[in-house]
C-alpha atoms as a PDB file:
ATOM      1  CA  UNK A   1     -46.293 -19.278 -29.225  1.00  0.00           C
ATOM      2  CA  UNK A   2     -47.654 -17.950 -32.029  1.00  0.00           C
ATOM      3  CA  UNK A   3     -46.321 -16.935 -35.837  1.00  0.00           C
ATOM      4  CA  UNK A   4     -46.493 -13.190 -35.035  1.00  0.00           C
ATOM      5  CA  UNK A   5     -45.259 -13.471 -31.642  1.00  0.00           C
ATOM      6  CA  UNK A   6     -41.979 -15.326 -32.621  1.00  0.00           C
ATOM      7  CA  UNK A   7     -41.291 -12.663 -35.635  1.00  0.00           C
ATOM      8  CA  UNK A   8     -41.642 -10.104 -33.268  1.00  0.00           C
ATOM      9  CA  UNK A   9     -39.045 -11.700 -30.797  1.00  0.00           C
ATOM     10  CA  UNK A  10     -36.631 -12.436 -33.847  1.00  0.00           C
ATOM     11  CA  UNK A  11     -37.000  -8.748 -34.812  1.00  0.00           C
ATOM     12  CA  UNK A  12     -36.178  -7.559 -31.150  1.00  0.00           C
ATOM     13  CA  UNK A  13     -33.113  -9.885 -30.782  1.00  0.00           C
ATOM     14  CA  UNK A  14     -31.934  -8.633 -34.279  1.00  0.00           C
ATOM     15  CA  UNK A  15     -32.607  -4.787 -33.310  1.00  0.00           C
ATOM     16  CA  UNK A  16     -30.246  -5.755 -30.249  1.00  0.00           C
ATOM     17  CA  UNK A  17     -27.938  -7.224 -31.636  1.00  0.00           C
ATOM     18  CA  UNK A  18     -27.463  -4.448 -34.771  1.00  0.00           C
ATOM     19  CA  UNK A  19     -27.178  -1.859 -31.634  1.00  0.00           C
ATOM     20  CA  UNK A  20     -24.003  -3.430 -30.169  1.00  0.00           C
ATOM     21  CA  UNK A  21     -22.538  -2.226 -32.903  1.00  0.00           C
ATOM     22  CA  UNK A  22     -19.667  -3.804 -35.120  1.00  0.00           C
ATOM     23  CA  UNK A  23     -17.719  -7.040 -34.665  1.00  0.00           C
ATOM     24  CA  UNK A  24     -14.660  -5.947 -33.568  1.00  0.00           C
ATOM     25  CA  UNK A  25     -14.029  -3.098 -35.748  1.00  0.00           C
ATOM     26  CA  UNK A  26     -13.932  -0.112 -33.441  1.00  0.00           C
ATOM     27  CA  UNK A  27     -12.344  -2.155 -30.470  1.00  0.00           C
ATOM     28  CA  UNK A  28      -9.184  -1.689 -29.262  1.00  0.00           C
ATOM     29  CA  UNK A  29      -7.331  -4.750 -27.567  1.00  0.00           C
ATOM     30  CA  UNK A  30      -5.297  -4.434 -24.549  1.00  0.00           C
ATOM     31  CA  UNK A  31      -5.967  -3.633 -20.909  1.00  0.00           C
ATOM     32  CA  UNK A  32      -9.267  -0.988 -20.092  1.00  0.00           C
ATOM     33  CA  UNK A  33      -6.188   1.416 -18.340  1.00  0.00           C
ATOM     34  CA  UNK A  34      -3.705   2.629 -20.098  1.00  0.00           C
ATOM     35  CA  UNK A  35      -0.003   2.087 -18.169  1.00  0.00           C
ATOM     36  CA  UNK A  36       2.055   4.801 -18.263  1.00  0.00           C
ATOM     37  CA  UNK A  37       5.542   4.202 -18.929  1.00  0.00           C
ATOM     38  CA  UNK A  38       6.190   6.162 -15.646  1.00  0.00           C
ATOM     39  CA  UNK A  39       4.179   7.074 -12.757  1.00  0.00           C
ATOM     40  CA  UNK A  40       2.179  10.110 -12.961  1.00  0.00           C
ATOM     41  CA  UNK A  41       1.665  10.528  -9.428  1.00  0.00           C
ATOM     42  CA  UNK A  42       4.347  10.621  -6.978  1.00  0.00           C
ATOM     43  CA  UNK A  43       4.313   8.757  -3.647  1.00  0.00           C
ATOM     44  CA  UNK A  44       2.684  10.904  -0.519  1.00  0.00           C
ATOM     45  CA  UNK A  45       6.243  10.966   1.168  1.00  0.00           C
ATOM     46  CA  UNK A  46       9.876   9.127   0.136  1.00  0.00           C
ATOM     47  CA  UNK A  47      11.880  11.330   2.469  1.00  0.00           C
ATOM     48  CA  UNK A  48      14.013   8.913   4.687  1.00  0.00           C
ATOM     49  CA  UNK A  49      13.271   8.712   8.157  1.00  0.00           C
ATOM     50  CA  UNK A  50      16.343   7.191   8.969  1.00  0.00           C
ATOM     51  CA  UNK A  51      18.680   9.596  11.682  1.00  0.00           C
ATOM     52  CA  UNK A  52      15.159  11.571  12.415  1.00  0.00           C
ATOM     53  CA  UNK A  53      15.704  12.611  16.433  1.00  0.00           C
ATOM     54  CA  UNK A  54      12.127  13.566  16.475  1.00  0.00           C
ATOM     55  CA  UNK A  55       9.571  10.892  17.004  1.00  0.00           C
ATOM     56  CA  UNK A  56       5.815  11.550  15.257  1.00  0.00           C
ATOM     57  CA  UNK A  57       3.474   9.614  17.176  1.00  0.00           C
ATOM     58  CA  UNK A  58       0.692   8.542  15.790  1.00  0.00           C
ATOM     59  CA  UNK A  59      -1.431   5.578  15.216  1.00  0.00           C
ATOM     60  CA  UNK A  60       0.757   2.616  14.638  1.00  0.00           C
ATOM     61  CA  UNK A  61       0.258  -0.377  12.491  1.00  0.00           C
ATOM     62  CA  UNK A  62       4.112  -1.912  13.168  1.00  0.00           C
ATOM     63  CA  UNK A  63       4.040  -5.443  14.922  1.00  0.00           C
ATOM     64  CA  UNK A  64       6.744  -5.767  17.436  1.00  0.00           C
ATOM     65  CA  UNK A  65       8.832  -7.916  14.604  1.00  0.00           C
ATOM     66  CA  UNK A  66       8.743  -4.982  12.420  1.00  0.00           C
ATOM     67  CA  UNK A  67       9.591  -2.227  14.914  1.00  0.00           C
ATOM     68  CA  UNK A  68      12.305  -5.060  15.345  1.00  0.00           C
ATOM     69  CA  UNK A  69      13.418  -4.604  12.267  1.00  0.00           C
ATOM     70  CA  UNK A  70      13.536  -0.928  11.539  1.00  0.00           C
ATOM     71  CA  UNK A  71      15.612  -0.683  14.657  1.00  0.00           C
ATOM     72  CA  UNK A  72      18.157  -3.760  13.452  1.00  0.00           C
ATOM     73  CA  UNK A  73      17.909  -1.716   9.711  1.00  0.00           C
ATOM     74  CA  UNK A  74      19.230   1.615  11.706  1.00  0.00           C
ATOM     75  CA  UNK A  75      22.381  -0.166  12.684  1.00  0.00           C
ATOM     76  CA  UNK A  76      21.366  -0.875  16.105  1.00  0.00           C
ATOM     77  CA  UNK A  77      21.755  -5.007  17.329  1.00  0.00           C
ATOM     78  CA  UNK A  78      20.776  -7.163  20.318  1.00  0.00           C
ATOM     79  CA  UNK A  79      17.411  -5.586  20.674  1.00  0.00           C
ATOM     80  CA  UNK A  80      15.848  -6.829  23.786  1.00  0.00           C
ATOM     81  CA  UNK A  81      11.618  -6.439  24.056  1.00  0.00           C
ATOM     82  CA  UNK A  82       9.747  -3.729  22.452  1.00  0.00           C
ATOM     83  CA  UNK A  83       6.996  -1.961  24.453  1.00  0.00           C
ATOM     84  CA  UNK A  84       4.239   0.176  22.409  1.00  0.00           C
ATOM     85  CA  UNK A  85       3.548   3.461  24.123  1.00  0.00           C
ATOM     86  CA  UNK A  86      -0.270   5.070  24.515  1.00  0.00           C
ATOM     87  CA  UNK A  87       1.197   7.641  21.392  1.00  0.00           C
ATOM     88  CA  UNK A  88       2.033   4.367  19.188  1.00  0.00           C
ATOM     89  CA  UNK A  89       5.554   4.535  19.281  1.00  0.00           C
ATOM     90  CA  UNK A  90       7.565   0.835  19.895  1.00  0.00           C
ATOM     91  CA  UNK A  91       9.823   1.600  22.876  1.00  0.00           C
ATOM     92  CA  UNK A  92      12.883  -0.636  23.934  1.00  0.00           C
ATOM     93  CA  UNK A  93      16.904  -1.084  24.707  1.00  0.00           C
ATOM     94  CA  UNK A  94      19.075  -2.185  21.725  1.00  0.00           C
ATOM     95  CA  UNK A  95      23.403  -1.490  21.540  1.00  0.00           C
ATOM     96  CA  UNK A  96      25.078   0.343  18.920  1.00  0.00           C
ATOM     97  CA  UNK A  97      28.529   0.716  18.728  1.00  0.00           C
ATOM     98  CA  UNK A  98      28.872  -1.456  22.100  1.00  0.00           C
ATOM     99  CA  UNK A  99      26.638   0.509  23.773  1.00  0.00           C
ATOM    100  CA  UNK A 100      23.016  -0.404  25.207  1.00  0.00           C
ATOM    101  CA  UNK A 101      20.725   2.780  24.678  1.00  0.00           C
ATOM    102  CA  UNK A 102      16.517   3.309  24.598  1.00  0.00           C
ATOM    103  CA  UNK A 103      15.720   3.376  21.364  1.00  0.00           C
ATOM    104  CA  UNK A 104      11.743   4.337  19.925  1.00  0.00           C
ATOM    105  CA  UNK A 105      10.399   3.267  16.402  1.00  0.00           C
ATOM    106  CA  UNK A 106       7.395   6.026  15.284  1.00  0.00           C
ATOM    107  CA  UNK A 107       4.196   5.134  13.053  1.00  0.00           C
ATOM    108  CA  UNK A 108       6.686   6.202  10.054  1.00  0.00           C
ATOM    109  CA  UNK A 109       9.316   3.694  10.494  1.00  0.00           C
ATOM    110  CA  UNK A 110      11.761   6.581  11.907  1.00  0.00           C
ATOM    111  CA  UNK A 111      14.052   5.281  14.697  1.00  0.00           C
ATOM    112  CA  UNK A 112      15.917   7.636  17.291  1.00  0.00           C
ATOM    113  CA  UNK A 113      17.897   6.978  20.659  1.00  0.00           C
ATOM    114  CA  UNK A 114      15.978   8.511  23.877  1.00  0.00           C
END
């Protein structure tokens, strides 16, 4: 490499480097999105689907365990097998207040006797 050649490439790293800009002067630490203290968005849907009598059916990403559970978290005990119907609802017999009744889990986590 010759003299002129390596002041040219000295001259193009420095020319680089100026354009970056300063240090750390016009920086600001912290994350690259701001957090708001509260969410600006709310969620799609918080209405409860607890009590719902009508079932939505729809495509249904429950396991059997959690279609288990939503039914056990509506009040209902001794849930025997669970059964997933062509609509995607979890079908399957469970007691409440000593008595055994169908009971059907939708895509939303609602739970209803049939």
């Amino acid at each position: 490499m010759n003299t002129f050649t390596a002041v040219v490439a000295v001259a193009a790293a420095a020319s680089l480097l100026a354009a970056c800009g300063k240090a750390d002067a016009d920086r600001t630490e912290g994350p690259a999105v701001s957090a708001a203290e509260a969410p600006v968005n709310t969620a799609v849907d918080t209405t409860s689907t607890t009590g719902e009598t009508t079932l939505t059916p729809g495509a249904n990403s429950f396991t059997e365990a959690q279609a288990r559970g939503a039914i056990e978290k509506a009040g209902y005990s001794n849930v025997g097998p669970l059964s997933q119907s062509e609509q995607g609802v979890w079908t399957g017999k469970a007691t409440r207040n000593g008595t055994e009744t169908s009971v059907s889990v939708d895509y939303k986590g609602a739970v209803a006797p049939q």
